[in-house]
PDB file of N, CA and C in Angstrom:
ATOM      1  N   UNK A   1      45.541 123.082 109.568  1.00  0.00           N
ATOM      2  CA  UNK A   1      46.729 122.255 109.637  1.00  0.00           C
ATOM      3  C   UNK A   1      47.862 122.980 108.932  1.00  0.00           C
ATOM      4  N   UNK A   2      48.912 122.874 109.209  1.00  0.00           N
ATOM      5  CA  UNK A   2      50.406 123.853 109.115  1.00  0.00           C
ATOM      6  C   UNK A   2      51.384 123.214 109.134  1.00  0.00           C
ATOM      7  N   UNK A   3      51.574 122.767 107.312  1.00  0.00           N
ATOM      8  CA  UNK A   3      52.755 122.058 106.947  1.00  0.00           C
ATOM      9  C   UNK A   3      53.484 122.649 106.767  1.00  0.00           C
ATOM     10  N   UNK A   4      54.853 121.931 107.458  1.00  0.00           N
ATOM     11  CA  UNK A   4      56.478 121.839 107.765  1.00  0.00           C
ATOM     12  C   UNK A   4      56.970 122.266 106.713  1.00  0.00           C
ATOM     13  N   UNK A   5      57.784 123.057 106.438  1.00  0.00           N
ATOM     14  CA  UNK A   5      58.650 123.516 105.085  1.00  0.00           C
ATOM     15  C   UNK A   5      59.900 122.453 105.723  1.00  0.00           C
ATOM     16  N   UNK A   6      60.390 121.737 104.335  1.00  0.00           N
ATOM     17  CA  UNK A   6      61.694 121.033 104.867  1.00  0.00           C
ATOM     18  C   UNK A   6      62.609 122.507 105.356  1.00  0.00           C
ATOM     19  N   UNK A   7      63.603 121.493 105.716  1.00  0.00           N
ATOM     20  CA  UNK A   7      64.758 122.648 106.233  1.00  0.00           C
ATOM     21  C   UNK A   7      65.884 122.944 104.997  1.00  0.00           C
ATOM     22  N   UNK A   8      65.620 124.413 104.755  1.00  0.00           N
ATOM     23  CA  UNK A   8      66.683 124.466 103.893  1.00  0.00           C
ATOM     24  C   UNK A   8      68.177 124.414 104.208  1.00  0.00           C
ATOM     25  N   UNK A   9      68.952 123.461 103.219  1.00  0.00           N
ATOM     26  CA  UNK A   9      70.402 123.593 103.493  1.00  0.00           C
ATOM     27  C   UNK A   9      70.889 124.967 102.861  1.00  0.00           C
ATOM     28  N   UNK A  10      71.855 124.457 104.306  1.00  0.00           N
ATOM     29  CA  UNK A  10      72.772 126.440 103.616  1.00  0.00           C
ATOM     30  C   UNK A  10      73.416 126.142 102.052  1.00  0.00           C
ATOM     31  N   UNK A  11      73.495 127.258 101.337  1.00  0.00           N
ATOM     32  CA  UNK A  11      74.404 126.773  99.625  1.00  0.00           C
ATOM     33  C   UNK A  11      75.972 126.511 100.443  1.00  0.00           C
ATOM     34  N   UNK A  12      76.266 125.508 100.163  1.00  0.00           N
ATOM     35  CA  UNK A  12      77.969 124.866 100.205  1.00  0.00           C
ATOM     36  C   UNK A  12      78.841 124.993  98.982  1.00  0.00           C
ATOM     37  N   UNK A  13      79.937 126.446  99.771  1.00  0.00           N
ATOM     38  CA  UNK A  13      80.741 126.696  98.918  1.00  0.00           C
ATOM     39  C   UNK A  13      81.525 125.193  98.389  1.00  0.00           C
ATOM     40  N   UNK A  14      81.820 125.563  97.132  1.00  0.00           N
ATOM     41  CA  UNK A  14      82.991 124.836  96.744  1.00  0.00           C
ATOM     42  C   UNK A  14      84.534 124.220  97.546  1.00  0.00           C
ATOM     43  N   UNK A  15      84.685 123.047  97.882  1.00  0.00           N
ATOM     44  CA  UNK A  15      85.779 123.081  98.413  1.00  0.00           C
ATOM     45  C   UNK A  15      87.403 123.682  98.514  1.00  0.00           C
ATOM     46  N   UNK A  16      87.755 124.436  99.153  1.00  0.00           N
ATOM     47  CA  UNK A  16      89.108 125.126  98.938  1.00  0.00           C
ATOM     48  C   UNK A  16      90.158 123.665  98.472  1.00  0.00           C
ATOM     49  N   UNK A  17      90.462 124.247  97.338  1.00  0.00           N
ATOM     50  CA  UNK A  17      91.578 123.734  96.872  1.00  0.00           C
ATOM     51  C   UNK A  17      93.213 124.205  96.737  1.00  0.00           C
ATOM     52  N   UNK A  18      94.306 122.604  96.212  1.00  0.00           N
ATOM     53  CA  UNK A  18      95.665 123.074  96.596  1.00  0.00           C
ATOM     54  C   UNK A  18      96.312 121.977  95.491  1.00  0.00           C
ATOM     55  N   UNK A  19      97.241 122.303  95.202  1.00  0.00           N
ATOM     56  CA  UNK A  19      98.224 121.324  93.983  1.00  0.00           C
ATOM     57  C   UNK A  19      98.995 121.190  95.092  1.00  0.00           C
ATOM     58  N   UNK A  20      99.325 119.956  95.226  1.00  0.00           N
ATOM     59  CA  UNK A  20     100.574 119.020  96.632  1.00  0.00           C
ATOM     60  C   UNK A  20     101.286 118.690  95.319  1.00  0.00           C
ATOM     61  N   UNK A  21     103.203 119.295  95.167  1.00  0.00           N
ATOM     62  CA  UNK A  21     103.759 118.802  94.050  1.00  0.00           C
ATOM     63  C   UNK A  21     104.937 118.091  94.958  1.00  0.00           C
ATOM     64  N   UNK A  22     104.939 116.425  94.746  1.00  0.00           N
ATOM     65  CA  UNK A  22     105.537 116.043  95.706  1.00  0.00           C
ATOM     66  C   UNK A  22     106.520 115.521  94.652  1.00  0.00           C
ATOM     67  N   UNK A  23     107.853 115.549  94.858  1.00  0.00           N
ATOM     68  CA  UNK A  23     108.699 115.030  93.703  1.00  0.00           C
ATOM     69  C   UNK A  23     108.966 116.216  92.595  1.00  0.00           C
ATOM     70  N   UNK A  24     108.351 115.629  91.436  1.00  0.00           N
ATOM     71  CA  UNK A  24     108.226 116.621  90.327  1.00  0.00           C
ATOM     72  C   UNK A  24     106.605 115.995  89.561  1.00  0.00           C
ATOM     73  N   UNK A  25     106.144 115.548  90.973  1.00  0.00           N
ATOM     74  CA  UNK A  25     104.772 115.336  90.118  1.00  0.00           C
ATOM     75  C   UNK A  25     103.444 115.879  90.977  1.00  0.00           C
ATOM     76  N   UNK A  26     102.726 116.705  90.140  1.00  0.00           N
ATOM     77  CA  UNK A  26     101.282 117.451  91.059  1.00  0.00           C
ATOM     78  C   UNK A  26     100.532 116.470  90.839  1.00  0.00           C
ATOM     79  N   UNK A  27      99.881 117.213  92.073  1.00  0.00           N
ATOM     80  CA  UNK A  27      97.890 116.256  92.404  1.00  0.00           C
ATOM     81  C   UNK A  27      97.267 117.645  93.011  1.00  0.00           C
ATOM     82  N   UNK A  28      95.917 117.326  92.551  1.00  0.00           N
ATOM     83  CA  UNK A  28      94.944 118.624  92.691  1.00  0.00           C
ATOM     84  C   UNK A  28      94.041 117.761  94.102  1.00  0.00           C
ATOM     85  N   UNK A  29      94.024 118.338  95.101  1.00  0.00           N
ATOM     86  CA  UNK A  29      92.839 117.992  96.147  1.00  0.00           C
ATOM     87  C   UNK A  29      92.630 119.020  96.979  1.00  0.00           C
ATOM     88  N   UNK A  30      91.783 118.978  97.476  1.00  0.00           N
ATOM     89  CA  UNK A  30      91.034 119.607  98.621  1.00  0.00           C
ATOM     90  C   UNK A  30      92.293 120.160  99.562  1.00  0.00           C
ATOM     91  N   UNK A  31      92.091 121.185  99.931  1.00  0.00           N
ATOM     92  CA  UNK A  31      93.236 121.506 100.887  1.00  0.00           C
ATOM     93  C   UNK A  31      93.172 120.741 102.278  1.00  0.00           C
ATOM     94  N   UNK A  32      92.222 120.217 102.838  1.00  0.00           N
ATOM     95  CA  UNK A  32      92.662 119.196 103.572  1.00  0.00           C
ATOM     96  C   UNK A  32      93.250 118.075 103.569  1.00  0.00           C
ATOM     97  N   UNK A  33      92.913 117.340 102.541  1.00  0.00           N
ATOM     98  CA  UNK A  33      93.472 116.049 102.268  1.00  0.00           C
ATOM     99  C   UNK A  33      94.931 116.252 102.108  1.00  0.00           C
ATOM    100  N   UNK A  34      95.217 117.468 100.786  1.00  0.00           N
ATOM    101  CA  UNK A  34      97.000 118.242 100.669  1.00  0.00           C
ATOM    102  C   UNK A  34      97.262 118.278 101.898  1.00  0.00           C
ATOM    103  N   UNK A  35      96.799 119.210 103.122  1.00  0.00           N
ATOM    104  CA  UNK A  35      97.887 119.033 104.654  1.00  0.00           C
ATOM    105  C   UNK A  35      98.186 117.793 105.041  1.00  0.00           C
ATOM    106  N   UNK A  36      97.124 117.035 104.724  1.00  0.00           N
ATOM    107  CA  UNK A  36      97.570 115.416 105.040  1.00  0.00           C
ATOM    108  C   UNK A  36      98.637 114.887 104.344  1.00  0.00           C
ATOM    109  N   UNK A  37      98.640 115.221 103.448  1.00  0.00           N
ATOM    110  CA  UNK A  37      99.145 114.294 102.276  1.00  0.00           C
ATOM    111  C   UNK A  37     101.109 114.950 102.923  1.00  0.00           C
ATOM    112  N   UNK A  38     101.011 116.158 102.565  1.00  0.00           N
ATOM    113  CA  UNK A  38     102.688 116.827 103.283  1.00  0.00           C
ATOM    114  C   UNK A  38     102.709 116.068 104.517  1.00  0.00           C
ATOM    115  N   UNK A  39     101.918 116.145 105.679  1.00  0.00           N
ATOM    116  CA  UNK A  39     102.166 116.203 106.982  1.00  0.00           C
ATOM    117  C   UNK A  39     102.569 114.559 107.007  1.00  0.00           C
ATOM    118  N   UNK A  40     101.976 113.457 106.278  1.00  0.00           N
ATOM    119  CA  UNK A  40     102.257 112.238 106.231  1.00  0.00           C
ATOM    120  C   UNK A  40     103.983 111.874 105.319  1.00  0.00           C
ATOM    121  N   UNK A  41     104.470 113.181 104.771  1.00  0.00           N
ATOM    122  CA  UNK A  41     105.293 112.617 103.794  1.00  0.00           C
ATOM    123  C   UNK A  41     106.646 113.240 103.944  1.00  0.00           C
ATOM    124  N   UNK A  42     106.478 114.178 105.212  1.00  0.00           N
ATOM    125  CA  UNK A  42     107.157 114.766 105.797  1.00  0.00           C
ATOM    126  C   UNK A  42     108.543 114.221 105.784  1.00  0.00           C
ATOM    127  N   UNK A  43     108.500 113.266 106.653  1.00  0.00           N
ATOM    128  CA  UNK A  43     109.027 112.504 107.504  1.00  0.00           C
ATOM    129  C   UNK A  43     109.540 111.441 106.216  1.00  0.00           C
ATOM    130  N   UNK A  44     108.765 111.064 105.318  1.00  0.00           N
ATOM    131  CA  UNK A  44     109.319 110.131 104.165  1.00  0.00           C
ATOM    132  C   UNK A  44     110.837 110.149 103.647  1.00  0.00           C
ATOM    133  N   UNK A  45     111.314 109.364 103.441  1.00  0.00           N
ATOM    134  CA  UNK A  45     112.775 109.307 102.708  1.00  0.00           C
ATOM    135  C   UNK A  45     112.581 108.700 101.356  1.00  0.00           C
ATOM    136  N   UNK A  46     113.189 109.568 100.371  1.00  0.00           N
ATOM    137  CA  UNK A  46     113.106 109.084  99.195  1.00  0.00           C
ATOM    138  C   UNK A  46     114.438 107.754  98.849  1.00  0.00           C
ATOM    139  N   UNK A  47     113.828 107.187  98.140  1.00  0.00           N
ATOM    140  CA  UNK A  47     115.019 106.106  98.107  1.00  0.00           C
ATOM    141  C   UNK A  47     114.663 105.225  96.538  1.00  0.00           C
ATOM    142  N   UNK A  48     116.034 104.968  96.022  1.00  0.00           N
ATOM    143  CA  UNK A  48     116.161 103.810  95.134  1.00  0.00           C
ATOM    144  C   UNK A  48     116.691 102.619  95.186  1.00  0.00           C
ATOM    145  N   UNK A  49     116.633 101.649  94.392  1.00  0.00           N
ATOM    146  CA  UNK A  49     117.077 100.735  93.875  1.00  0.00           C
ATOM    147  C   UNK A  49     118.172 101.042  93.762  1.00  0.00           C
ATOM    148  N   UNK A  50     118.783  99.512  94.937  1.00  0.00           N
ATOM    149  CA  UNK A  50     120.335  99.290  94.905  1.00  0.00           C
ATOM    150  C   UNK A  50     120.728  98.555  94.400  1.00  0.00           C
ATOM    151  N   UNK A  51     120.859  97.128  95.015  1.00  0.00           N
ATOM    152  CA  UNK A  51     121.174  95.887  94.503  1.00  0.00           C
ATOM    153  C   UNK A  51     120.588  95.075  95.274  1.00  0.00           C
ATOM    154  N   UNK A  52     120.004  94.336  94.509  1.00  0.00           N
ATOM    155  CA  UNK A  52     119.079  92.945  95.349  1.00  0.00           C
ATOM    156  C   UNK A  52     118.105  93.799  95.724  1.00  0.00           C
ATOM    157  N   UNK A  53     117.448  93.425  96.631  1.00  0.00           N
ATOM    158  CA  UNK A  53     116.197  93.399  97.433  1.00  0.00           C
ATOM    159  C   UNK A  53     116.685  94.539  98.145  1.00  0.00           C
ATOM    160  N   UNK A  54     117.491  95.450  98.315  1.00  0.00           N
ATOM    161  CA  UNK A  54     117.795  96.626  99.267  1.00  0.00           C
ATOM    162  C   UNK A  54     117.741  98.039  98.448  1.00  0.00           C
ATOM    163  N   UNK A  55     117.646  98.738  99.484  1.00  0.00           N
ATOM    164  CA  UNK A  55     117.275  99.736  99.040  1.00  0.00           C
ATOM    165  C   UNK A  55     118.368 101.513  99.194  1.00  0.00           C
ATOM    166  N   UNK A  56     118.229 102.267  98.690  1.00  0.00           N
ATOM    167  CA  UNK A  56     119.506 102.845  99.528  1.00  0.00           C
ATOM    168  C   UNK A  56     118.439 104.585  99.175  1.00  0.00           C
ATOM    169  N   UNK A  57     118.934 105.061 100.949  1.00  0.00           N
ATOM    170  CA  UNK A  57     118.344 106.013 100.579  1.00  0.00           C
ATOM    171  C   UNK A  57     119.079 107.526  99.854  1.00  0.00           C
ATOM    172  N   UNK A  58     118.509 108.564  99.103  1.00  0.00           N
ATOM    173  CA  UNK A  58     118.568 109.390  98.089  1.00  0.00           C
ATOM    174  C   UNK A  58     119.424 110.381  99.021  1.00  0.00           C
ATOM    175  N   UNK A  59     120.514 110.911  98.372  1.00  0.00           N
ATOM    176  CA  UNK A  59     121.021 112.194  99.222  1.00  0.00           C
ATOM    177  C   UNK A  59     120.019 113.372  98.757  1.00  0.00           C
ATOM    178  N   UNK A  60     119.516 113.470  98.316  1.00  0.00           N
ATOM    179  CA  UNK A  60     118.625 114.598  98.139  1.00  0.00           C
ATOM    180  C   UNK A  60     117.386 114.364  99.092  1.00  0.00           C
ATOM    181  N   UNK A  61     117.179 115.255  99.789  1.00  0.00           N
ATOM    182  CA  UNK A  61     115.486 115.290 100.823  1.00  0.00           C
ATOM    183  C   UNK A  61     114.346 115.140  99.172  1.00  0.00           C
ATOM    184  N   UNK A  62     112.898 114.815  99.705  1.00  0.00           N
ATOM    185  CA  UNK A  62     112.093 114.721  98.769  1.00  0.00           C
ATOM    186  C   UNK A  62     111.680 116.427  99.043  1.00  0.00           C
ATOM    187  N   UNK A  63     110.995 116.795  97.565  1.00  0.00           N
ATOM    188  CA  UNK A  63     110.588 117.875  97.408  1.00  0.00           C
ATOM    189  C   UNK A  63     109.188 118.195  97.330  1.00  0.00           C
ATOM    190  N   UNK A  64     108.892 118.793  98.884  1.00  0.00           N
ATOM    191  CA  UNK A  64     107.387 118.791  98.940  1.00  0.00           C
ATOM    192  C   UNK A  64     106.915 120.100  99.051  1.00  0.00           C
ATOM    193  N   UNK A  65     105.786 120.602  98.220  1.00  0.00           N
ATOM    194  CA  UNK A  65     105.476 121.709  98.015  1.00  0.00           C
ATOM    195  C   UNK A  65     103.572 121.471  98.350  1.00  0.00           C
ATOM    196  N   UNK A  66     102.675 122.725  98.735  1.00  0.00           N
ATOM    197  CA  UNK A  66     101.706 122.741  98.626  1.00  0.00           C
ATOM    198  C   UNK A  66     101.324 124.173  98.863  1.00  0.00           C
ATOM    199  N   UNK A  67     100.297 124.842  96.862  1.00  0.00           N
ATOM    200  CA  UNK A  67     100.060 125.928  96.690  1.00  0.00           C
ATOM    201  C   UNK A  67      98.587 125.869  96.879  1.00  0.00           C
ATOM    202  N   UNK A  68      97.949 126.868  97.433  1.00  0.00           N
ATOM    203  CA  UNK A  68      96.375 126.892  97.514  1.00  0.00           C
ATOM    204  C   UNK A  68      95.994 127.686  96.345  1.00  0.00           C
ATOM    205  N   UNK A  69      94.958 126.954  95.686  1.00  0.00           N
ATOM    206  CA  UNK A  69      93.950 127.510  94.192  1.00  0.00           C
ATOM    207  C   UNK A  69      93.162 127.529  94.299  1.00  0.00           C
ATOM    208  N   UNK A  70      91.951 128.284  93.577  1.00  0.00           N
ATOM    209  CA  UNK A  70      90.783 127.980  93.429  1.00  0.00           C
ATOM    210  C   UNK A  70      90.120 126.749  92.790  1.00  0.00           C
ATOM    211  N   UNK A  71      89.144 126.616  93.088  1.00  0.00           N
ATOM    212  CA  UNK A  71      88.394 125.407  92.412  1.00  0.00           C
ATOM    213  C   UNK A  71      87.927 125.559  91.247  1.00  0.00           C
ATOM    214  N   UNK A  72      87.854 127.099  90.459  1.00  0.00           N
ATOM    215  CA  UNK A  72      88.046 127.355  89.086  1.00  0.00           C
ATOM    216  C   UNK A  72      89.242 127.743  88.396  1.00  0.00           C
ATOM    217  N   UNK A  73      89.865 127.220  89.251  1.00  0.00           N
ATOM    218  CA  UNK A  73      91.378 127.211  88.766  1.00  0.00           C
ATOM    219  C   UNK A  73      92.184 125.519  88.120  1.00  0.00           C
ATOM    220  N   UNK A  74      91.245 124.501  88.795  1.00  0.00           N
ATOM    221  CA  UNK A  74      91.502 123.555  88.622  1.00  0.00           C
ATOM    222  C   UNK A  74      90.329 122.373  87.644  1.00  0.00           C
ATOM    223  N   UNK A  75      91.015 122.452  86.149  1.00  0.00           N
ATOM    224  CA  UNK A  75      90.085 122.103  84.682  1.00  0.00           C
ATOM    225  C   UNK A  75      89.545 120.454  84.755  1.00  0.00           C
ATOM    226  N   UNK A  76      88.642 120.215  84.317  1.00  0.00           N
ATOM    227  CA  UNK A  76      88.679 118.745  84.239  1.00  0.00           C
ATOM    228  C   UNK A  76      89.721 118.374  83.287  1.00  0.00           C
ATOM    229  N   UNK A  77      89.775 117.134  83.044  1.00  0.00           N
ATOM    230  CA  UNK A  77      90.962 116.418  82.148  1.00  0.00           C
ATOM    231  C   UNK A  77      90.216 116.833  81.004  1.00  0.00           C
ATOM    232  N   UNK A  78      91.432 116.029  79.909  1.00  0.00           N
ATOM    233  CA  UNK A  78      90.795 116.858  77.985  1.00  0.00           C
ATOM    234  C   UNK A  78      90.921 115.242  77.755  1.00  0.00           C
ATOM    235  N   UNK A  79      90.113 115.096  77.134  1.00  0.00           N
ATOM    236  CA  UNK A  79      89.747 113.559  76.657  1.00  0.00           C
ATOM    237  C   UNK A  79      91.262 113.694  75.540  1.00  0.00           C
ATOM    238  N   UNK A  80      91.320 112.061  75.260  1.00  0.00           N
ATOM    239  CA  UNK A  80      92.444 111.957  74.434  1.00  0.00           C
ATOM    240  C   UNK A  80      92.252 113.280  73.015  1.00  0.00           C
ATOM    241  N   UNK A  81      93.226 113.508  72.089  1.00  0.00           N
ATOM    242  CA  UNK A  81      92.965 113.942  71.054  1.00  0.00           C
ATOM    243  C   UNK A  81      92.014 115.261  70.771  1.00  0.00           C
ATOM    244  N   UNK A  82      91.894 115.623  72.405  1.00  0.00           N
ATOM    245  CA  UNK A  82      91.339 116.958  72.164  1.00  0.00           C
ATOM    246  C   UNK A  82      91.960 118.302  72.443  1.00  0.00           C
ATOM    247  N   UNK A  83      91.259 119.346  71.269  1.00  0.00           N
ATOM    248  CA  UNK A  83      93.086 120.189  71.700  1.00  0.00           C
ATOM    249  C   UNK A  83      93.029 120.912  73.243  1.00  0.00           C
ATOM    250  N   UNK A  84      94.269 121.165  73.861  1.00  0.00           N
ATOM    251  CA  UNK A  84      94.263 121.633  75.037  1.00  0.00           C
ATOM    252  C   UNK A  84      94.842 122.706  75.166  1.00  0.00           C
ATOM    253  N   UNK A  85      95.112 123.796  76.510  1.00  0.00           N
ATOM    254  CA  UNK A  85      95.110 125.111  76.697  1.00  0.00           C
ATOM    255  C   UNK A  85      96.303 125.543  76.879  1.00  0.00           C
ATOM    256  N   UNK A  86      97.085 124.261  76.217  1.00  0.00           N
ATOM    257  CA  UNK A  86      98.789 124.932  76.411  1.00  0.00           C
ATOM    258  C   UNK A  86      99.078 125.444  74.889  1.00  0.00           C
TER     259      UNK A  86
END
């Protein structure tokens, strides 16, 4: 009798990563989700608070950026009160 070796999975690289800095604020994700994230925000108009309930939109376009990094490029968080790498 001639038992089955499971099937080995292939090793799965690490996901390619990207900082999406939309505004003046980054987010670290997967470089797919980042094309999403631009390709959805594209088209967005930035806008503030006018008066009342309306809204008025920003003469400035929003500022959308997306750089590709490594995934050892990107640290976990530093718990409160711990020193950090700046």
């Amino acid at each position: 009798m001639t038992v089955a070796k499971p099937a080995r999975k292939p090793a799965t690289k690490a996901a390619r990563m990207c900082i999406v800095d939309v505004g003046y604020q980054k987010f670290a994700l997967p470089v797919s989700k980042g094309l999403a994230v631009i390709d959805l925000l594209r088209e967005a108009e930035p806008v503030e608070w006018a008066i009342g309930d309306c809204w008025q939109i920003e003469s400035q376009p929003l500022r959308l950026e997306l750089q590709l990094v490594s995934p050892a490029q990107v640290l976990p968080a530093v718990p409160d009160g711990a020193p950090t790498l700046h």
